[in-house]
N, C-alpha and C. Protein backbone atom coordinates (compact mmCIF):
# COMPACT_ATOMS: atom_id res chain seq x y z
N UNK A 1 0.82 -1.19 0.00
CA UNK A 1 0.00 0.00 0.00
C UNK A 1 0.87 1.26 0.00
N UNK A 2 1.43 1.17 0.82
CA UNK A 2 2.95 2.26 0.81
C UNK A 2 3.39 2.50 -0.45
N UNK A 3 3.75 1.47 -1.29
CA UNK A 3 4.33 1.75 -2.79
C UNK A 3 3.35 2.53 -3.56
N UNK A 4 2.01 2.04 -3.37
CA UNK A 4 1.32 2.82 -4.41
C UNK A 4 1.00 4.23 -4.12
N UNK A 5 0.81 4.66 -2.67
CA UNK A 5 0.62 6.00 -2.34
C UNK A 5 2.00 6.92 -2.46
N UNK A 6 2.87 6.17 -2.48
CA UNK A 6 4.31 6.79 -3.18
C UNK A 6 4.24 6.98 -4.50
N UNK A 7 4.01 6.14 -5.71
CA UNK A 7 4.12 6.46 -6.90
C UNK A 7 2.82 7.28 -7.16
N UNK A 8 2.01 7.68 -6.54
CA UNK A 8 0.55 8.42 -6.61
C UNK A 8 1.81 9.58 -5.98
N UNK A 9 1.88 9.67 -5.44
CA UNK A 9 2.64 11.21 -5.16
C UNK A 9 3.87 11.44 -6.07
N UNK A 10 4.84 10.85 -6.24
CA UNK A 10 5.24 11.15 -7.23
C UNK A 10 4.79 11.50 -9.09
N UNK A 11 3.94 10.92 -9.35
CA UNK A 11 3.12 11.34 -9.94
C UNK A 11 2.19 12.80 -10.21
N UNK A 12 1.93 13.28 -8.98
CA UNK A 12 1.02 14.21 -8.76
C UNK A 12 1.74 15.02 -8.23
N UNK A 13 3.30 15.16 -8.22
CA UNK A 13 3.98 16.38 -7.33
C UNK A 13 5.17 16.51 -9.32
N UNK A 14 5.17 15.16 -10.04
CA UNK A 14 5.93 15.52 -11.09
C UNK A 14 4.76 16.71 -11.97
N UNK A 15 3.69 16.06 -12.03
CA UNK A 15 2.39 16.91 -13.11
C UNK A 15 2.17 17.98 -12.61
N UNK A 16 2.29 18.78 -11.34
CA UNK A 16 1.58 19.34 -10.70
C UNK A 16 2.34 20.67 -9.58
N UNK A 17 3.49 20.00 -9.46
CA UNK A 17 4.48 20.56 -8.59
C UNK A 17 5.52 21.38 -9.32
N UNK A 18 5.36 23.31 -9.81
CA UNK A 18 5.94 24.04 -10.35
C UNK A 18 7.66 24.24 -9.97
N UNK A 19 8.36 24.15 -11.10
CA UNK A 19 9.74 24.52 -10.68
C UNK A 19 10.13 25.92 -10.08
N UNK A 20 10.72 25.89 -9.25
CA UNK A 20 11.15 27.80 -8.86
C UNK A 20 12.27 27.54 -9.33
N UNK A 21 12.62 28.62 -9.93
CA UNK A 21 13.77 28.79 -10.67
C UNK A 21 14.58 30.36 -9.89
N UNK A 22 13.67 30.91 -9.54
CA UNK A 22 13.86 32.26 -8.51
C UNK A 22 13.57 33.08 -9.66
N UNK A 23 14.64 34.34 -9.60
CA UNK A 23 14.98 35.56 -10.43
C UNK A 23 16.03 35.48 -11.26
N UNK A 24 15.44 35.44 -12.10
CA UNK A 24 16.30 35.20 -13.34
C UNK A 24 17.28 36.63 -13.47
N UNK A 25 17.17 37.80 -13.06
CA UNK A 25 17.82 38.72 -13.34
C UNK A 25 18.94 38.72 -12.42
N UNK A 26 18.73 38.62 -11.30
CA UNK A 26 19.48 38.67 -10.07
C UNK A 26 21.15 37.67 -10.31
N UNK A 27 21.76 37.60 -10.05
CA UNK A 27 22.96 36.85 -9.94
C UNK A 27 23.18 36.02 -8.65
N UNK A 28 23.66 35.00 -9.28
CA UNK A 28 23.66 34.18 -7.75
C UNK A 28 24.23 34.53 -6.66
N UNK A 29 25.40 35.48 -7.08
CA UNK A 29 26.37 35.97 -5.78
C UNK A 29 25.68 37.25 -5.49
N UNK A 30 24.70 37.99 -5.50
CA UNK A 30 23.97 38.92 -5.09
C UNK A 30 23.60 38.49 -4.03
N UNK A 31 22.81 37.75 -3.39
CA UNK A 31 22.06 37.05 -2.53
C UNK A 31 23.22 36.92 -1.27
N UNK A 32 23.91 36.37 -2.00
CA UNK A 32 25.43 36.15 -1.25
C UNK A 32 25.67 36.92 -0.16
N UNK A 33 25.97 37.87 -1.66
CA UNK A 33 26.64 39.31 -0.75
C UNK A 33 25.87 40.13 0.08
N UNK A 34 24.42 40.36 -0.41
CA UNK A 34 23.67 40.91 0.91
C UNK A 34 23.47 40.33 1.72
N UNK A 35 23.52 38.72 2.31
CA UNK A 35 23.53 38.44 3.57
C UNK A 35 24.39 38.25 4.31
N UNK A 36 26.01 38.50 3.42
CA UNK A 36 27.25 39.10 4.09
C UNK A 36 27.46 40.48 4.27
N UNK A 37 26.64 41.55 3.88
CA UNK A 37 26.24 42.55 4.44
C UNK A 37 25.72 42.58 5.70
N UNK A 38 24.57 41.88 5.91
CA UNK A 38 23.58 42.49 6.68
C UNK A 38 24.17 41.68 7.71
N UNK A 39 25.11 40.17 7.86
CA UNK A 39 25.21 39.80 8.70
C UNK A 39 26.62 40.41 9.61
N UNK A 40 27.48 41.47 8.90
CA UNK A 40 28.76 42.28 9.12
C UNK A 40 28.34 43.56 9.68
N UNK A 41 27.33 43.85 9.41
CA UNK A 41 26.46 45.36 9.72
C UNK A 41 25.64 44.48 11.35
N UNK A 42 25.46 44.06 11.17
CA UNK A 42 24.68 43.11 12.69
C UNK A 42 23.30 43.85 12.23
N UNK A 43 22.92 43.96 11.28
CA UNK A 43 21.23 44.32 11.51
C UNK A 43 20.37 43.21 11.21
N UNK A 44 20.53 42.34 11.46
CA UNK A 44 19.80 41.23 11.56
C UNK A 44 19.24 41.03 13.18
N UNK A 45 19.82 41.94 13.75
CA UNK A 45 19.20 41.38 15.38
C UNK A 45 17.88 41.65 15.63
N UNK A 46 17.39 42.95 15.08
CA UNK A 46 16.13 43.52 15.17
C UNK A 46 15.14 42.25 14.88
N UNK A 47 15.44 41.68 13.80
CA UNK A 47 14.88 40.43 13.15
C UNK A 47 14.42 39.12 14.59
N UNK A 48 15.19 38.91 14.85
CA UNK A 48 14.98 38.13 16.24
C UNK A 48 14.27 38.52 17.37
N UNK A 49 14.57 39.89 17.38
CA UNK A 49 13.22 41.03 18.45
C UNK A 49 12.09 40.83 18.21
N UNK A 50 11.67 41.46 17.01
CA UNK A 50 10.17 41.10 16.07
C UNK A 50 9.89 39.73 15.88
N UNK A 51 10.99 38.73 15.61
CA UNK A 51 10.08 37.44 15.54
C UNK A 51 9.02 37.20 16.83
N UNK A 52 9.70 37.44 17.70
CA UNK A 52 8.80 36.30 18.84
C UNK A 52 7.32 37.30 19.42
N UNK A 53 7.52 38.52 18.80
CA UNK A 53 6.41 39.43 19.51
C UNK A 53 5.25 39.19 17.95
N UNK A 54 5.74 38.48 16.72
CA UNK A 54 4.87 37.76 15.77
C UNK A 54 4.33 37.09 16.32
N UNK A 55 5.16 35.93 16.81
CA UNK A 55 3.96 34.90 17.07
C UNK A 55 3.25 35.35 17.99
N UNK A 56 3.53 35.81 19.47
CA UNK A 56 2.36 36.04 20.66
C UNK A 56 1.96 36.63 20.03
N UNK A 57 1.85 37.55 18.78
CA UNK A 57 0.30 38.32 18.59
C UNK A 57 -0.82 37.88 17.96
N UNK A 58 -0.44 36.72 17.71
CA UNK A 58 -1.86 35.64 16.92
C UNK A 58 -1.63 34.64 18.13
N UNK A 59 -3.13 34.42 18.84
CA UNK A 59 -3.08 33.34 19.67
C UNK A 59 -2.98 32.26 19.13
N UNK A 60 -3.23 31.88 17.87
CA UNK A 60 -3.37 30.76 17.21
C UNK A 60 -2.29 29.80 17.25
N UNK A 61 -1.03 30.81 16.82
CA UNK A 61 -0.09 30.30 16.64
C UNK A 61 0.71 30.01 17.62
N UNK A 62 0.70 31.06 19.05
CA UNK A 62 0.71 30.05 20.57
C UNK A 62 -0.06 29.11 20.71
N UNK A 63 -0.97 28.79 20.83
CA UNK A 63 -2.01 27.27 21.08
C UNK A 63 -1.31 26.43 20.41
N UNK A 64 -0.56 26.70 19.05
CA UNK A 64 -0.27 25.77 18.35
C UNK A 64 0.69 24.81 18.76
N UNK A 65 1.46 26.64 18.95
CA UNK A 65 2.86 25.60 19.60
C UNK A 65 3.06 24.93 20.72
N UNK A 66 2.09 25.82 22.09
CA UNK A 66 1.87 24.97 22.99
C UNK A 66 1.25 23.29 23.14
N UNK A 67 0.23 23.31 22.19
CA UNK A 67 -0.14 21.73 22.15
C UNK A 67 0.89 20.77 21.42
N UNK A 68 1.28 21.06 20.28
CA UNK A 68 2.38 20.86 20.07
C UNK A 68 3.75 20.12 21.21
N UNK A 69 4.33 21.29 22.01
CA UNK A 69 5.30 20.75 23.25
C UNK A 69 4.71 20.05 23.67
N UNK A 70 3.54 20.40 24.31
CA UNK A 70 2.57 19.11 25.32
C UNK A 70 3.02 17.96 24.49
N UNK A 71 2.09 18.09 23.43
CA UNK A 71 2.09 16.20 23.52
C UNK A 71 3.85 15.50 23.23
N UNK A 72 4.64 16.51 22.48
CA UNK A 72 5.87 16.14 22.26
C UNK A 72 6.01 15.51 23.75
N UNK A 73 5.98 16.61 25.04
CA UNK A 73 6.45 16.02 26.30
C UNK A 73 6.14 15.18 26.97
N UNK A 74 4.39 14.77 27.04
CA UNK A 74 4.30 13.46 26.82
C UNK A 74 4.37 12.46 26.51
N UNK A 75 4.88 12.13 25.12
CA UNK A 75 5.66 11.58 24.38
C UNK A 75 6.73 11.09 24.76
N UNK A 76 7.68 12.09 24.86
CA UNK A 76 9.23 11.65 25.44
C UNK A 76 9.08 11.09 27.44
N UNK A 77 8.28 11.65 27.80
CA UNK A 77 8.11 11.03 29.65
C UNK A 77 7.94 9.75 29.32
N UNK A 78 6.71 9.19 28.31
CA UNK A 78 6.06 7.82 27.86
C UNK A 78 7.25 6.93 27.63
N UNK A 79 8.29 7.31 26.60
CA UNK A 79 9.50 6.66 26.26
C UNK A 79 10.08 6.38 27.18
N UNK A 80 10.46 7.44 27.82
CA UNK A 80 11.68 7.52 28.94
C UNK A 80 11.22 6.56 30.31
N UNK A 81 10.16 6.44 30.29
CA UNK A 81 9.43 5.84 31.47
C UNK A 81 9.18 4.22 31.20
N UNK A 82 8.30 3.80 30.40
CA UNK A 82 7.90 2.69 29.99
C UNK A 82 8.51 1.27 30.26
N UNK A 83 9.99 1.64 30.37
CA UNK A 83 10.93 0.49 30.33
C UNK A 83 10.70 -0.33 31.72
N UNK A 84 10.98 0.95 32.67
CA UNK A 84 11.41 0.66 34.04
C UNK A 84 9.87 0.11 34.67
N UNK A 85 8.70 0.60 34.07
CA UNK A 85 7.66 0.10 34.66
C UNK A 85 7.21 -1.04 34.14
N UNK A 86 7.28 -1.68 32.77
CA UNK A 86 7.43 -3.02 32.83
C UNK A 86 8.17 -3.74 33.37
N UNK A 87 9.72 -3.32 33.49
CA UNK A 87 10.15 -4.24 33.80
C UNK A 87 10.03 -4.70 35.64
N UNK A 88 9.24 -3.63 36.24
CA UNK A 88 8.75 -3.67 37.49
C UNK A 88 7.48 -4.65 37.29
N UNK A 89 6.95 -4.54 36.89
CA UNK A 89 5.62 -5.70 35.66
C UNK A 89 6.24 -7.05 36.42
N UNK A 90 7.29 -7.41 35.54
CA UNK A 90 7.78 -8.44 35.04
C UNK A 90 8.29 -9.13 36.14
N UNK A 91 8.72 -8.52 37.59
CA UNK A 91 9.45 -8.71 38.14
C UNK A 91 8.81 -9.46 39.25
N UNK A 92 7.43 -8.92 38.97
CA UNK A 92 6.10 -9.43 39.63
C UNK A 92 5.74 -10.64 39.61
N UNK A 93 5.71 -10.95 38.45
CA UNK A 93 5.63 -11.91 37.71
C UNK A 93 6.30 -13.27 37.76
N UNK A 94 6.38 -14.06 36.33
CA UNK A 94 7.12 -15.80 36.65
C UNK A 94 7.94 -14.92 35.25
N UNK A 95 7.62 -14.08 34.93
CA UNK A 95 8.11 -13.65 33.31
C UNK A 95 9.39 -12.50 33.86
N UNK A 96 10.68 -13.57 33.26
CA UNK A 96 11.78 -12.62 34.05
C UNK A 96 12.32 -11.32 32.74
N UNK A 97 12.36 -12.47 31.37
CA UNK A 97 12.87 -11.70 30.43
C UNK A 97 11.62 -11.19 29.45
N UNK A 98 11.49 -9.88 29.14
CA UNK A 98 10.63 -9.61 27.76
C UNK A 98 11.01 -9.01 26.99
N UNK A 99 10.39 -9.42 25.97
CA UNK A 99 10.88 -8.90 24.31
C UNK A 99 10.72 -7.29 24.61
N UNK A 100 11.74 -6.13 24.77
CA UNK A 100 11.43 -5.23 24.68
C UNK A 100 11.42 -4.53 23.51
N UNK A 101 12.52 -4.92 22.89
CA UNK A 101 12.38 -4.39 20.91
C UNK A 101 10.74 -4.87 20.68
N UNK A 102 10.71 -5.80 20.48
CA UNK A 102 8.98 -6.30 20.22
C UNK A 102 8.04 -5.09 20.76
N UNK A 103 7.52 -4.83 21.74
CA UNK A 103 7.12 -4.29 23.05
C UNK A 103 7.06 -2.54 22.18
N UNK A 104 8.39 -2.22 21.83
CA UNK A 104 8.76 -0.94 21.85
C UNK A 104 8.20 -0.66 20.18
N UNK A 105 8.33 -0.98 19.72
CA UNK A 105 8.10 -1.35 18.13
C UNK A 105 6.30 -1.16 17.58
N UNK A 106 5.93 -2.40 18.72
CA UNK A 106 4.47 -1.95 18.75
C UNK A 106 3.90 -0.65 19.56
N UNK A 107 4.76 -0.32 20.27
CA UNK A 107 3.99 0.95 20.70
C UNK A 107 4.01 2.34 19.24
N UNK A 108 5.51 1.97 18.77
CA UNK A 108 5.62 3.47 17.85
C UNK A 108 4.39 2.72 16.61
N UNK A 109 4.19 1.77 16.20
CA UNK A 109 3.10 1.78 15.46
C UNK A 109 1.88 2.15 15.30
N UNK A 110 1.29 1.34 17.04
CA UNK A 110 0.58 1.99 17.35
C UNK A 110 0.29 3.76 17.50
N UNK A 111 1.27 4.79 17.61
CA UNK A 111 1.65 6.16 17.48
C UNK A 111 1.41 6.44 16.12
N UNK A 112 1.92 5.43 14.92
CA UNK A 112 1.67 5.68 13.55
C UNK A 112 0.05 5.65 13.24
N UNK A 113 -0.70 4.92 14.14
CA UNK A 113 -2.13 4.20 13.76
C UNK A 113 -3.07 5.63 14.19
């Protein structure tokens, strides 16, 4: 199934998906040189000021990122955790050794599902 939704996208990103070619007038070392300007002049800092007062001014795009971290951090606690509490499971148990590759494998699938 994988193969075919691959050659369906390749397909539909070759027919469909425009080349940028940029500015044809411009020279390649133009580009160059003004961001060895601006980065020798240091006026690029202002740039980093204004970014972050962008995003807080659309809540949207805080919510975003906040749910975003959340579940990332849930995520990584889930990983980081999981091991030690089966194997506290296990210990319980008559079951000394478990497949943890197995174990670990089905969880990220399940994450894919």
């Amino acid at each position: 199934m994988a193969i075919v939704v691959f050659i369906l996208m390749i397909i539909f990103l070759w027919k469909f998906w425009p080349e940028n070619y940029g500015n044809k007038q411009t020279e390649a070392t133009t580009s160059f040189i003004l961001a060895s300007h601006i980065l020798q002049a240091g006026t690029f800092i202002p740039y980093f000021i204004k970014l972050p007062l962008f995003y807080v001014s659309d809540p949207r795009i805080v919510l975003l990122g906040l749910s975003s971290a959340f579940f990332e951090a849930s995520l990584h606690i889930f990983i980081i955790e999981w091991t030690p509490v089966l194997l506290i499971a296990a210990n319980s148990t008559d079951h000394k050794s478990l497949p943890l590759g197995f174990i670990f494998a089905g969880f990220l699938v399940r994450i894919d599902i």
